[in-house]
Protein backbone atom coordinates (compact mmCIF):
# COMPACT_ATOMS: atom_id res chain seq x y z
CA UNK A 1 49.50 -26.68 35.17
CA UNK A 2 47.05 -26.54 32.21
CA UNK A 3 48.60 -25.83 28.94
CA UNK A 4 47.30 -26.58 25.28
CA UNK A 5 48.86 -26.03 21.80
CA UNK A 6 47.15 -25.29 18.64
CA UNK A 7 50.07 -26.81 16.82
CA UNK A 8 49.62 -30.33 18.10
CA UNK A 9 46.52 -30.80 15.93
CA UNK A 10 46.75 -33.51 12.87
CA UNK A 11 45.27 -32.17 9.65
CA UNK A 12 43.00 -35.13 9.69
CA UNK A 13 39.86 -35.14 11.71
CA UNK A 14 39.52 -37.02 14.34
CA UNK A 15 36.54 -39.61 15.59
CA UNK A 16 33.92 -38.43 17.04
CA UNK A 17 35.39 -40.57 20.39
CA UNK A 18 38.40 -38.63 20.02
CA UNK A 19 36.61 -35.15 19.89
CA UNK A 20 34.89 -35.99 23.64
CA UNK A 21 37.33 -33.99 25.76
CA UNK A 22 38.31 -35.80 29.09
CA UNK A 23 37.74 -34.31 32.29
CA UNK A 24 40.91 -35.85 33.84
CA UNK A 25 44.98 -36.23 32.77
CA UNK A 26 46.69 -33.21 30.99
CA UNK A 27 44.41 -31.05 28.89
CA UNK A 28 44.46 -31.40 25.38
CA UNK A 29 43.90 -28.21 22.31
CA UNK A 30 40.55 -28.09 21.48
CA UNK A 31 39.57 -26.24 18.65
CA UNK A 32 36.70 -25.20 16.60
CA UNK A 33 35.52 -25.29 12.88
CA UNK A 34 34.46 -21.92 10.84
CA UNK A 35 31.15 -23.13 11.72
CA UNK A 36 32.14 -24.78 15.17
CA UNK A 37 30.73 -22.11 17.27
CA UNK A 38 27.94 -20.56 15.11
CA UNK A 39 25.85 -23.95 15.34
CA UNK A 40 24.50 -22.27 19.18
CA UNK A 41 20.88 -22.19 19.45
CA UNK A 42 20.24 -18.42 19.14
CA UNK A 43 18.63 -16.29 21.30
CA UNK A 44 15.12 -14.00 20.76
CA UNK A 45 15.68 -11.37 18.06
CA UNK A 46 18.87 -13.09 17.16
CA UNK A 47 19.36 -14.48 13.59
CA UNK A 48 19.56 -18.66 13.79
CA UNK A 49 21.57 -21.48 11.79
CA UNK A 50 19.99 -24.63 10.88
CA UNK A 51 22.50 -26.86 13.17
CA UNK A 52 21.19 -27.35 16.77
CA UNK A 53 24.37 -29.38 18.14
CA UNK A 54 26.63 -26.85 19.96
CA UNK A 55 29.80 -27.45 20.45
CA UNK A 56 33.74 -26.59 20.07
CA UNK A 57 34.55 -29.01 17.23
CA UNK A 58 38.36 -29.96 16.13
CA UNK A 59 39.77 -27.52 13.85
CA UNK A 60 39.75 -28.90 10.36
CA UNK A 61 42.81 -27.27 8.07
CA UNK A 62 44.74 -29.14 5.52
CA UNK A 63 47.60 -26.49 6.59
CA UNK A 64 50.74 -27.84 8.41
CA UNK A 65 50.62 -27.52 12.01
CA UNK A 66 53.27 -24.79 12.09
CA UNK A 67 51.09 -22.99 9.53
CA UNK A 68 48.24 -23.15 12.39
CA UNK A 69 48.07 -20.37 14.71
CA UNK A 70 49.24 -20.00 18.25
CA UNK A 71 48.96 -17.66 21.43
CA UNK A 72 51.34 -14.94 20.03
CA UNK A 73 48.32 -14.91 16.56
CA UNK A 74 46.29 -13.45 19.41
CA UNK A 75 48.89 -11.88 22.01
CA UNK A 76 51.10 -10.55 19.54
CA UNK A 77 50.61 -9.63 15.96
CA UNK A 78 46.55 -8.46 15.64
CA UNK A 79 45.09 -7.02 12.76
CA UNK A 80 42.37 -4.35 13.65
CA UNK A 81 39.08 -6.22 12.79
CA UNK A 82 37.31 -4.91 9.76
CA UNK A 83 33.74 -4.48 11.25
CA UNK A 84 34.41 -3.67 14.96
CA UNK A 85 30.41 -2.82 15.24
CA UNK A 86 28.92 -6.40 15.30
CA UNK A 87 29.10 -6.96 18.67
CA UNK A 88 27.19 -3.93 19.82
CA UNK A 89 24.82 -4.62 17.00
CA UNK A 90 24.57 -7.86 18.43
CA UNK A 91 23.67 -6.75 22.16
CA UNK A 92 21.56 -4.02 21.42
CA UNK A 93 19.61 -6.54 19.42
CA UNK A 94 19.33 -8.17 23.06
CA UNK A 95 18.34 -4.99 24.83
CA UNK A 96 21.59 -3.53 25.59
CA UNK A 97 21.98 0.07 26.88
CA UNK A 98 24.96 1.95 26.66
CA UNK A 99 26.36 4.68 28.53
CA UNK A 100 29.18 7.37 27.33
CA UNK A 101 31.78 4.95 27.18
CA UNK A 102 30.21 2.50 25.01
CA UNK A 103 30.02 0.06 28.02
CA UNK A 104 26.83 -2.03 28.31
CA UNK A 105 24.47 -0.53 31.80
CA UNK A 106 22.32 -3.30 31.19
CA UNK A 107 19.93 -5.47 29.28
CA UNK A 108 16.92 -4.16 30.81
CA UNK A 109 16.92 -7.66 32.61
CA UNK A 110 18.43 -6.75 35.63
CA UNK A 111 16.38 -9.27 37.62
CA UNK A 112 16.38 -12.12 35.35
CA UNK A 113 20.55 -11.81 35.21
CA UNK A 114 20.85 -11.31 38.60
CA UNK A 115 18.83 -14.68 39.35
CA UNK A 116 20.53 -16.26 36.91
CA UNK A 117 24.32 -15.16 38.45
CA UNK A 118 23.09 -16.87 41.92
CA UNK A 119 21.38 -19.89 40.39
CA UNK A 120 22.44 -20.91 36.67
CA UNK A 121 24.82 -18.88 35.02
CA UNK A 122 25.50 -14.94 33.87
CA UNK A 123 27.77 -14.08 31.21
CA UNK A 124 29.48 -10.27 31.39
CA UNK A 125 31.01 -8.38 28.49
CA UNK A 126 34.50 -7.29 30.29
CA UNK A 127 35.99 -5.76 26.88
CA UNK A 128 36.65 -1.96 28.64
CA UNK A 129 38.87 -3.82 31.24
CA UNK A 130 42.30 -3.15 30.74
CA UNK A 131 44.78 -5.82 28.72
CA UNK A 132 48.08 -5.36 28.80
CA UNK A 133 50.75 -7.78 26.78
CA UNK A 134 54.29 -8.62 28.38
CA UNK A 135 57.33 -10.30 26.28
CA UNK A 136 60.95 -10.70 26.37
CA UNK A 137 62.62 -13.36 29.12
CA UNK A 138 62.32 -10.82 32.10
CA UNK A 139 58.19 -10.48 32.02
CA UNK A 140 57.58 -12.62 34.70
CA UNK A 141 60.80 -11.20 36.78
CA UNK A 142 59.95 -7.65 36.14
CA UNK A 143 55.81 -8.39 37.06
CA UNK A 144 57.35 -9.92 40.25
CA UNK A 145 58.93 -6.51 41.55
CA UNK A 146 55.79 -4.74 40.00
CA UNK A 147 53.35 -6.61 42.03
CA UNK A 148 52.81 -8.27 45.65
CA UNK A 149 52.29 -12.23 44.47
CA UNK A 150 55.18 -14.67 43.19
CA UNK A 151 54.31 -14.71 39.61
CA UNK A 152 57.99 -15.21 38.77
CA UNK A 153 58.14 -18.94 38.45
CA UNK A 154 54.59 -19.44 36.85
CA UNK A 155 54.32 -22.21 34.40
CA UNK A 156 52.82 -21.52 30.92
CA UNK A 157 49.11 -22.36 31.45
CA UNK A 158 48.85 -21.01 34.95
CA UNK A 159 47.75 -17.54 36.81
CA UNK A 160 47.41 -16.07 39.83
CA UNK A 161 45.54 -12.71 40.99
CA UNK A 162 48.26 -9.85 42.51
CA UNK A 163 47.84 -6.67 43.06
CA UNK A 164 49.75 -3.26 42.17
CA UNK A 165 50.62 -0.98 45.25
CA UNK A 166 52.72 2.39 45.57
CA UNK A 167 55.94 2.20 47.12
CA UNK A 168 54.38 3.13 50.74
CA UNK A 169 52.03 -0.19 49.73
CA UNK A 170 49.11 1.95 49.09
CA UNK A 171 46.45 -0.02 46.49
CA UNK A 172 46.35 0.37 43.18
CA UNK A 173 44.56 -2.26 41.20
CA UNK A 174 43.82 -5.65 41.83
CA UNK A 175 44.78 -7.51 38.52
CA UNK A 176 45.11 -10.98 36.85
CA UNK A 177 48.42 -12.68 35.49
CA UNK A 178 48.31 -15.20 32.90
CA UNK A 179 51.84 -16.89 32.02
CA UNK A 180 52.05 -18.42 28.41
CA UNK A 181 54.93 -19.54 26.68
CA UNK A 182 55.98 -16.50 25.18
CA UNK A 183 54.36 -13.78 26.99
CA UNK A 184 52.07 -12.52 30.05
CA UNK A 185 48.73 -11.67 29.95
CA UNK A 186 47.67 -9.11 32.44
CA UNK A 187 44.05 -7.94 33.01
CA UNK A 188 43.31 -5.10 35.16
CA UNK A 189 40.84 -3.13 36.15
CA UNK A 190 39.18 -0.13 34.00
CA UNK A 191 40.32 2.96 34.18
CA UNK A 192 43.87 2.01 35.65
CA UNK A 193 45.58 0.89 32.51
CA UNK A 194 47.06 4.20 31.02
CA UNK A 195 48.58 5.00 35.04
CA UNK A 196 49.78 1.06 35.20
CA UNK A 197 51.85 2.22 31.38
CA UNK A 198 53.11 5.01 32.39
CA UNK A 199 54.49 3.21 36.02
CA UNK A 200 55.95 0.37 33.38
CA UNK A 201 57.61 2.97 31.05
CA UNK A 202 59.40 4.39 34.18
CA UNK A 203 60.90 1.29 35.41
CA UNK A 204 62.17 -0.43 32.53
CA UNK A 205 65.30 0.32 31.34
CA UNK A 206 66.82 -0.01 28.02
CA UNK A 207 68.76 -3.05 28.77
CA UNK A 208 65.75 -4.92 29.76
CA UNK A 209 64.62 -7.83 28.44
CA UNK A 210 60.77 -6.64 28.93
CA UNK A 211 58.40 -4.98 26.49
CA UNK A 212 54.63 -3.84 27.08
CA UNK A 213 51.79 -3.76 24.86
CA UNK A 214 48.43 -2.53 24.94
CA UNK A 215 45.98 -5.10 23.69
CA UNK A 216 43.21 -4.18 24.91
CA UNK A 217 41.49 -2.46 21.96
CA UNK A 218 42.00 -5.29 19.45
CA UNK A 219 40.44 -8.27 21.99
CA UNK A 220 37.32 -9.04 23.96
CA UNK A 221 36.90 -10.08 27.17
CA UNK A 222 33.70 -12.05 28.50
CA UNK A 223 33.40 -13.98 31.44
CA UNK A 224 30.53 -16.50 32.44
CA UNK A 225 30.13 -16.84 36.07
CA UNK A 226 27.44 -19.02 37.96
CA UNK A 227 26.68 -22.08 39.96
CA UNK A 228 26.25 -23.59 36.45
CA UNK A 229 29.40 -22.56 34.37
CA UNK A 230 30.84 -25.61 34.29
CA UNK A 231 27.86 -27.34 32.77
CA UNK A 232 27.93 -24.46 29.98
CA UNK A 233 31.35 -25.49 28.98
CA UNK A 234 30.59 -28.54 29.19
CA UNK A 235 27.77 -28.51 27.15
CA UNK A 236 30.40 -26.39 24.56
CA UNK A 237 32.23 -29.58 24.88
CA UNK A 238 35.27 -27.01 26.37
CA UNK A 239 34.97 -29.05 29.66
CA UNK A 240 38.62 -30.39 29.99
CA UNK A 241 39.63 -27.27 32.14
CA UNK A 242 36.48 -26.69 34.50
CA UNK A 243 38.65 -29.09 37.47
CA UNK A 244 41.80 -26.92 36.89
CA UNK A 245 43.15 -24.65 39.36
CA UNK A 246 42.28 -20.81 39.27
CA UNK A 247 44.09 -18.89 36.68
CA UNK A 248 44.89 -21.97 34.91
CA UNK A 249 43.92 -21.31 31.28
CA UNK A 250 43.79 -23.03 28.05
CA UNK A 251 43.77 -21.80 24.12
CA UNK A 252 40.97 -22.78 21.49
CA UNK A 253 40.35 -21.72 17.88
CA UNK A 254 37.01 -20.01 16.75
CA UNK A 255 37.13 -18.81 12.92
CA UNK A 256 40.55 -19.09 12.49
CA UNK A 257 41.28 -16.87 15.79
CA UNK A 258 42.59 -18.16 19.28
CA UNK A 259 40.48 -18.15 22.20
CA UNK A 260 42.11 -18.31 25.76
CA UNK A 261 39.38 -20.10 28.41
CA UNK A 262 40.42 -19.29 31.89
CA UNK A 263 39.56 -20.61 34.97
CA UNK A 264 37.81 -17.56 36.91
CA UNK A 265 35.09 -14.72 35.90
CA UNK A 266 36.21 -11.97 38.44
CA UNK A 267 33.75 -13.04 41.12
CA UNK A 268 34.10 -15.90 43.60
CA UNK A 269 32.51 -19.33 42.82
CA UNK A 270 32.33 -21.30 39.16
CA UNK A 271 33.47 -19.03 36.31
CA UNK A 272 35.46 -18.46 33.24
CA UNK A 273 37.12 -15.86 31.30
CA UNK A 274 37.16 -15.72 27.52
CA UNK A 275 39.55 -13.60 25.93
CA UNK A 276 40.00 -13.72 21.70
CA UNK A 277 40.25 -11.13 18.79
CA UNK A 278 37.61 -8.75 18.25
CA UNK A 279 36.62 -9.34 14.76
CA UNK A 280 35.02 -12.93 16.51
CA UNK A 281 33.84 -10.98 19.11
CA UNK A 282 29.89 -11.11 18.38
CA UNK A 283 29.90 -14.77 17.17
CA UNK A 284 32.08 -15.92 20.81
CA UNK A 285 28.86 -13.55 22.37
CA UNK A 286 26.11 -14.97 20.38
CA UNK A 287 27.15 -18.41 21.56
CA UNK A 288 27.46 -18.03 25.03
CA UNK A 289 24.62 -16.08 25.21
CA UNK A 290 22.50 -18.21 23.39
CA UNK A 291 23.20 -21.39 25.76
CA UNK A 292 20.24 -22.60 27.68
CA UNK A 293 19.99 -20.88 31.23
CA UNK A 294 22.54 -17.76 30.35
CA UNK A 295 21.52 -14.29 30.97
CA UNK A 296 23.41 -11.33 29.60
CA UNK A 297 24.39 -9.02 32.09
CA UNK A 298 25.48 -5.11 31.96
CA UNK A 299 28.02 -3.11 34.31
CA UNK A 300 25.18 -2.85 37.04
CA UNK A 301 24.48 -6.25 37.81
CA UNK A 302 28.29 -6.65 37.95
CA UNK A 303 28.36 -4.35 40.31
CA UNK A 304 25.80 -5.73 42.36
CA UNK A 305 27.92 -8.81 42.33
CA UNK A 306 31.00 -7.39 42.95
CA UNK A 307 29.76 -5.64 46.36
CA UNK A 308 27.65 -8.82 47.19
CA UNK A 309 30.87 -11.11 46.46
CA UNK A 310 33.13 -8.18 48.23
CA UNK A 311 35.37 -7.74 45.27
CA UNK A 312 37.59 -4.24 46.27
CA UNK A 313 37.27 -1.75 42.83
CA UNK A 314 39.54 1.07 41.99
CA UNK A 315 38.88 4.02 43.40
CA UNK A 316 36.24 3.10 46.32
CA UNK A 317 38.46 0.16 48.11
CA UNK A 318 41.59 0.34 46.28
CA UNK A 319 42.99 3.85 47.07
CA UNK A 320 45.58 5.62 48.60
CA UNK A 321 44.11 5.25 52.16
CA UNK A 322 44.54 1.16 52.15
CA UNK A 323 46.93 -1.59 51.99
CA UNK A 324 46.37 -4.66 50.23
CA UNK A 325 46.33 -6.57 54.03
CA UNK A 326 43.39 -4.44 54.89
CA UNK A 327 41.80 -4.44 51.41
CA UNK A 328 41.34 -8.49 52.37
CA UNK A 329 43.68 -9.28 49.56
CA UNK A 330 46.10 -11.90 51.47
CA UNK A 331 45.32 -14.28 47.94
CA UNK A 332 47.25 -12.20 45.89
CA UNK A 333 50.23 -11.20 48.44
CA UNK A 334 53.44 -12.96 49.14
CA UNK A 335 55.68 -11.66 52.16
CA UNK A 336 58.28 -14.42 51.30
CA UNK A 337 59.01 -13.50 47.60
CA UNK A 338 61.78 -11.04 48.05
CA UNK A 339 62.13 -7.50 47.02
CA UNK A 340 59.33 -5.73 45.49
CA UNK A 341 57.43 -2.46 45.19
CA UNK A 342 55.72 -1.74 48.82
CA UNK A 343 57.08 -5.11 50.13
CA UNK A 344 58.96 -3.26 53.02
CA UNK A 345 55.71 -1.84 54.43
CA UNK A 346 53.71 -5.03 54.05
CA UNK A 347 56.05 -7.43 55.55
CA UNK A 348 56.14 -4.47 58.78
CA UNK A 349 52.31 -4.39 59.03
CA UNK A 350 52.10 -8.03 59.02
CA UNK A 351 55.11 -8.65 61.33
CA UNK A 352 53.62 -6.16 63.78
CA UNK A 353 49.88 -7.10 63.49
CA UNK A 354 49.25 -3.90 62.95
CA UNK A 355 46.37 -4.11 60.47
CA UNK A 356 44.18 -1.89 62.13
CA UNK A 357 40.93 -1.43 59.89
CA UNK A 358 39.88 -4.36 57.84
CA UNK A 359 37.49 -4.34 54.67
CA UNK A 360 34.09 -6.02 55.60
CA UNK A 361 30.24 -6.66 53.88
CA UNK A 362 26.80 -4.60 55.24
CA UNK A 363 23.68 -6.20 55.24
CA UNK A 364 21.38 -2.97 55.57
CA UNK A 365 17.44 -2.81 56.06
CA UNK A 366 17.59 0.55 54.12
CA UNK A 367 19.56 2.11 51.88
CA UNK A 368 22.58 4.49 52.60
CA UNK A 369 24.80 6.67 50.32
CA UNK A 370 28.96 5.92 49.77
CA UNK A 371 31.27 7.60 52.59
CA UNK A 372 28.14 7.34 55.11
CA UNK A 373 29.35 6.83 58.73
CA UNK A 374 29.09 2.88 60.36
CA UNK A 375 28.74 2.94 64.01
CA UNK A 376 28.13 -0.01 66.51
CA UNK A 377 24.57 -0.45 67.45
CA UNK A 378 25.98 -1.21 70.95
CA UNK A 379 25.06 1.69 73.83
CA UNK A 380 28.44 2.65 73.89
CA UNK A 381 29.92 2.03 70.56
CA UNK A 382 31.38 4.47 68.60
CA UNK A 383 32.12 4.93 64.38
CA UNK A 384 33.61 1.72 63.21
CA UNK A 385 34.27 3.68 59.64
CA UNK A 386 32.80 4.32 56.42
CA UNK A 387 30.72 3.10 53.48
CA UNK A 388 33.07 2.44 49.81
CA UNK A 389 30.45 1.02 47.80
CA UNK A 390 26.65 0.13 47.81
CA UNK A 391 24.24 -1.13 45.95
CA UNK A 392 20.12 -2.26 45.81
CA UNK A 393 18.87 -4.93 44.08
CA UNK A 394 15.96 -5.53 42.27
CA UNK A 395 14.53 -7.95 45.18
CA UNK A 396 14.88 -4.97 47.70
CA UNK A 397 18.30 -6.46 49.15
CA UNK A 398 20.98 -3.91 50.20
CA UNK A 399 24.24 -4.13 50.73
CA UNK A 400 27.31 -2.23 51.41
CA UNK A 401 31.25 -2.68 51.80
CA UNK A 402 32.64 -0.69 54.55
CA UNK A 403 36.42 -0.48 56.26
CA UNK A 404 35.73 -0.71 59.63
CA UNK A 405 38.04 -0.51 62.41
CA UNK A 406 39.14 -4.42 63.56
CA UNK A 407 41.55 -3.55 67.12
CA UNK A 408 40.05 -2.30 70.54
CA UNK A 409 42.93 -1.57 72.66
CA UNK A 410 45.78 -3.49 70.84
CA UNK A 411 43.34 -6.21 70.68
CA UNK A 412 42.02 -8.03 67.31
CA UNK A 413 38.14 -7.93 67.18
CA UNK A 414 35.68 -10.47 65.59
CA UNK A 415 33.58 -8.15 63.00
CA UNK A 416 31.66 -10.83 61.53
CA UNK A 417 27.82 -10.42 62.34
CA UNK A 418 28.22 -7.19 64.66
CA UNK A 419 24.85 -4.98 64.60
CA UNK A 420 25.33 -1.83 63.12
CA UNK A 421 23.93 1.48 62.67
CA UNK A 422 24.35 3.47 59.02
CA UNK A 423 22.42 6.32 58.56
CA UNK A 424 19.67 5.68 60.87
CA UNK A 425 19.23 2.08 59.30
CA UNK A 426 19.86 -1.22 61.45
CA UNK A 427 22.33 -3.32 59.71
CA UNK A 428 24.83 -6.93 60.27
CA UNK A 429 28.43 -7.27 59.41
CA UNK A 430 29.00 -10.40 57.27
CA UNK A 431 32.23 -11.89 55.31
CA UNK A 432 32.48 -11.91 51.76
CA UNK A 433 33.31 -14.46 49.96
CA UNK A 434 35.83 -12.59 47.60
CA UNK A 435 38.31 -11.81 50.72
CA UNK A 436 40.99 -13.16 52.29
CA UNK A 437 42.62 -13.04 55.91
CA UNK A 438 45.52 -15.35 55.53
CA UNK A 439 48.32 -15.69 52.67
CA UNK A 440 48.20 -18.95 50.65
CA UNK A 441 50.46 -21.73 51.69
CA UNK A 442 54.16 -20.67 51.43
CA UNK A 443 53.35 -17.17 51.06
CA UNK A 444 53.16 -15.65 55.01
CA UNK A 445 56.11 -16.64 57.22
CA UNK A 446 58.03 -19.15 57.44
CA UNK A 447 56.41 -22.09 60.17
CA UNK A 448 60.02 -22.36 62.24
CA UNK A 449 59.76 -18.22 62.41
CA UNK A 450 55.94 -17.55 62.67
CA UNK A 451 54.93 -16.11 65.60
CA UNK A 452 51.46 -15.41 67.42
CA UNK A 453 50.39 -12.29 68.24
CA UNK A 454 50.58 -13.28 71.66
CA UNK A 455 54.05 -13.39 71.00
CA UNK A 456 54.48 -10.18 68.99
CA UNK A 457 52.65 -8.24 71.65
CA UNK A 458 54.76 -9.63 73.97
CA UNK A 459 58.17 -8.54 72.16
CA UNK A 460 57.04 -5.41 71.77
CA UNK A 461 56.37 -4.51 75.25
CA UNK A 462 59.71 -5.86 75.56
CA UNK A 463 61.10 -3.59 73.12
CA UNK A 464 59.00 -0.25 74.70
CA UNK A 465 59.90 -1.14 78.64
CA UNK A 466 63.43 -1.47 77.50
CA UNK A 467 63.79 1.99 75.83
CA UNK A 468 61.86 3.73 78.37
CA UNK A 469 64.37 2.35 80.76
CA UNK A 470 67.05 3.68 78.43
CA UNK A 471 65.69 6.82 78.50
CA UNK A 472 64.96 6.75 82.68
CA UNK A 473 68.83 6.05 82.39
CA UNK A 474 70.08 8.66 80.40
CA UNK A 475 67.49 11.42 81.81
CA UNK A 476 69.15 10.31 85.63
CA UNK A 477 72.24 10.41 84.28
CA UNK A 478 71.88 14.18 82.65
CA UNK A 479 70.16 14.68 85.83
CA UNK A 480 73.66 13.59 88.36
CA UNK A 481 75.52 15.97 85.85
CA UNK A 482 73.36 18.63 86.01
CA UNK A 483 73.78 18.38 89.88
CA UNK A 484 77.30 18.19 89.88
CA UNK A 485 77.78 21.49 87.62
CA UNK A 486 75.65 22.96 90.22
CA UNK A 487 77.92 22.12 93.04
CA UNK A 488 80.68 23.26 91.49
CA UNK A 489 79.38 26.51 90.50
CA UNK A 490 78.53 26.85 93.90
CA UNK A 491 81.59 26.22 95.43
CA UNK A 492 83.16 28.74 92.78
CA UNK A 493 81.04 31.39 93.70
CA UNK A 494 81.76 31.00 97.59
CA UNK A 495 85.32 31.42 96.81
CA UNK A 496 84.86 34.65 94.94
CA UNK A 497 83.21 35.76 98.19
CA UNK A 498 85.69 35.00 100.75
């Protein structure tokens, strides 16, 4: 568990030994000056300080250290920032292009960020996801029926991913807990937020200790992903929590304002996810940004990534056609947990093997269009299913996510590297990396009650030969009756006759 107070801090600086965080034992608060932050190396077009040392320094206040602020400064009580412009002054300074929404396209560097994500390190402005602010001693219990993972007995300091599902365990949204010490943080995706309040509102009741608030318009959200993330924080000196577990998360100051680093960026492999009031928004950006090797990237390189990585979005993967088993979201789903939303359904698909289509990467040699048919390149195959999402990228790659269908007469069938056909094109079915097939230890069934599928098959032809020869029974024995009526009817007419 990774948990940090601001509190803890002692009004008097500390050596510079002292200020080296440690990459192993608990994690301690780091925290960072007015200026702590601001001394990045800027990037091109970008206005410079004179320091050239970047780093999170300790925060230096004569105040008490119950006068210093803590998560709730961020989670709870937030002032609308006075200037809520500077960070999209900031990015279009760097190229940024906007759509409707006010969400960043891109940075007209598609192919710079897009190296960068695979080989150093990309950072994403994620402020139009969804952030959503739990309190009151039943959070965690009420998230728990709300959701498929077992977020009930998270520590302060720790996550998880889970995922929201209707009651027949159709998908939702797959979204991120964060447990702190007096709330939970969840991040989902956008556009599901105002349907995910109005499902809270309905199922909490007066007498519940649980209350929800919408966050999301007074924080930011960026997250730094890449093969070199870790040395980035490092280099921040924000290190401490790059060996922690996913979802583990820790809280810094910048400014005055909290900062929560968590382990993850949305996308598999080394990331992190920086969450902290707006009004510090542009100076959090301008110093990731500005670290050596980091590339800005806008909604279409993320969604490159996300289709490369296999990451299931609203609306194309998540919908009311799929469960979360198919979606290859096993990660975020317990079947031990108890009661909960769609949790009757899930356990029965599971128990039954009776996941029948399965979520899966295209490679293509060409491009094809969303809800284009998949069909085996084999003389005799037939449609496999359909194409969610695709994308190009600039180096001419293309690549698809497709649920395809995974049983051949009652039979599970490897996908991986299949040839396929998709609108003329030749194409390869590959894994990726974002999905799951398995629930995480302690999460599927229990070992002493598992049982193969050899097994399940078994008891189910079992279960089918022994009603069919109930109903062989009871259609002989309506049969004999039917017989014996006759005879009787017979012999009753005869004796009219005589």
């Amino acid at each position: 568990m990774i948990s940090a107070t601001i509190g803890q801090c002692a009004a008097k600086p500390p050596s510079e030994a002292q200020c080296r965080p440690s990459t192993r034992g608990p994690i301690k608060a780091i925290h960072a000056s007015k200026g702590g932050l601001q001394q990045a190396c800027a990037p091109a077009g970008v206005s410079r300080v004179p320091q050239t040392r970047c780093r999170w320094a300790w925060w230096r206040a004569t105040a008490a250290p119950a006068d210093l602020p803590d998560l709730d400064a961020l989670l709870g009580d937030l002032s609308v920032p006075e200037i809520d412009a500077d960070l999209a002054s900031l990015q279009t300074e760097q190229g940024a292009v906007f759509d409707d929404d006010g969400v960043v396209v891109h940075y007209k560097n598609d192919s710079r960020a897009l190296h960068a994500l695979e080989f150093a390190a990309a950072v994403a402005d994620r402020s139009h996801w969804g952030r959503l602010r739990l309190a009151g001693e039943e959070r965690l219990t009420f998230l728990h029926g709300q959701s498929t993972a077992d977020v009930k007995d998270l520590q302060p300091g720790s996550g998880c991913d889970t995922v929201f599902v209707t009651a027949q365990a159709r998908t939702i949204d797959l979204a991120t807990v964060y447990a702190q010490g007096s709330g939970a943080l969840v991040v989902v995706s956008p556009g599901v937020k105002e349907a995910l309040l109005q499902r809270f509102d309905k199922y909490i009741f007066p007498a519940d200790k649980v209350s929800v608030q919408d966050i999301s318009s007074k924080t930011c959200m960026f997250s730094l992903v890449g093969p070199q993330a870790d040395q980035v924080l490092q280099r921040l000196q924000a290190g401490a929590i790059c060996d922690a577990p996913y979802g583990s998360h820790t809280l810094l100051s910048f400014q005055g304002k909290p900062v929560i680093v968590a382990v993850g960026g949305g996308l598999p492999g080394p990331g992190y996810t920086f969450i902290a009031d707006e009004s510090v928004a542009a100076d959090v950006w301008r110093v990731l940004t500005a670290q050596d090797g980091v590339e800005p990237m806008g909604s279409d390189v993320w969604q490159m990534a996300r289709v490369m990585a296999g990451r299931p979005a609203p609306g194309s993967e998540l919908t009311e056609d799929f469960n979360p088993l198919e979606a290859g979201l096993y990660h975020a789903v317990s079947v031990q947990k108890g009661c909960y939303i769609g949790q009757e359904t899930i356990s029965k698909v599971h128990n039954l093997s009776a996941v029948k289509q399965q979520l899966w990467g295209l490679e293509m040699a060409a491009p094809c269009v969303v809800g284009d048919q998949v069909q085996s390149a084999a003389p005799d195959g037939g449609v496999l299913g359909r194409v969610t999402s695709y994308i190009d990228t600039p180096d001419g790659r293309h690549r698809a996510l497709a649920y395809l269908k995974c049983k051949s007469r009652g039979a599970q069938v490897e996908l991986e590297g299949v040839p396929v056909v998709v609108a003329g094109a030749n194409g390869r079915v590959v894994a990726p990396p974002f999905l799951s097939r398995a629930f995480p230890e302690g999460q599927g069934e229990p070992e002493a009650a598992a049982a193969s599928s050899e097994e399940l098959a078994a008891r189910k032809a079992d279960a089918q030969r022994q009603k069919e020869e109930e109903e062989a029974a009871a259609a002989a024995a309506r049969a004999e009756k039917l017989r014996a009526m006759q005879e009787r009817l017979a012999a009753w007419q005869a004796q009219q006759q005589e």
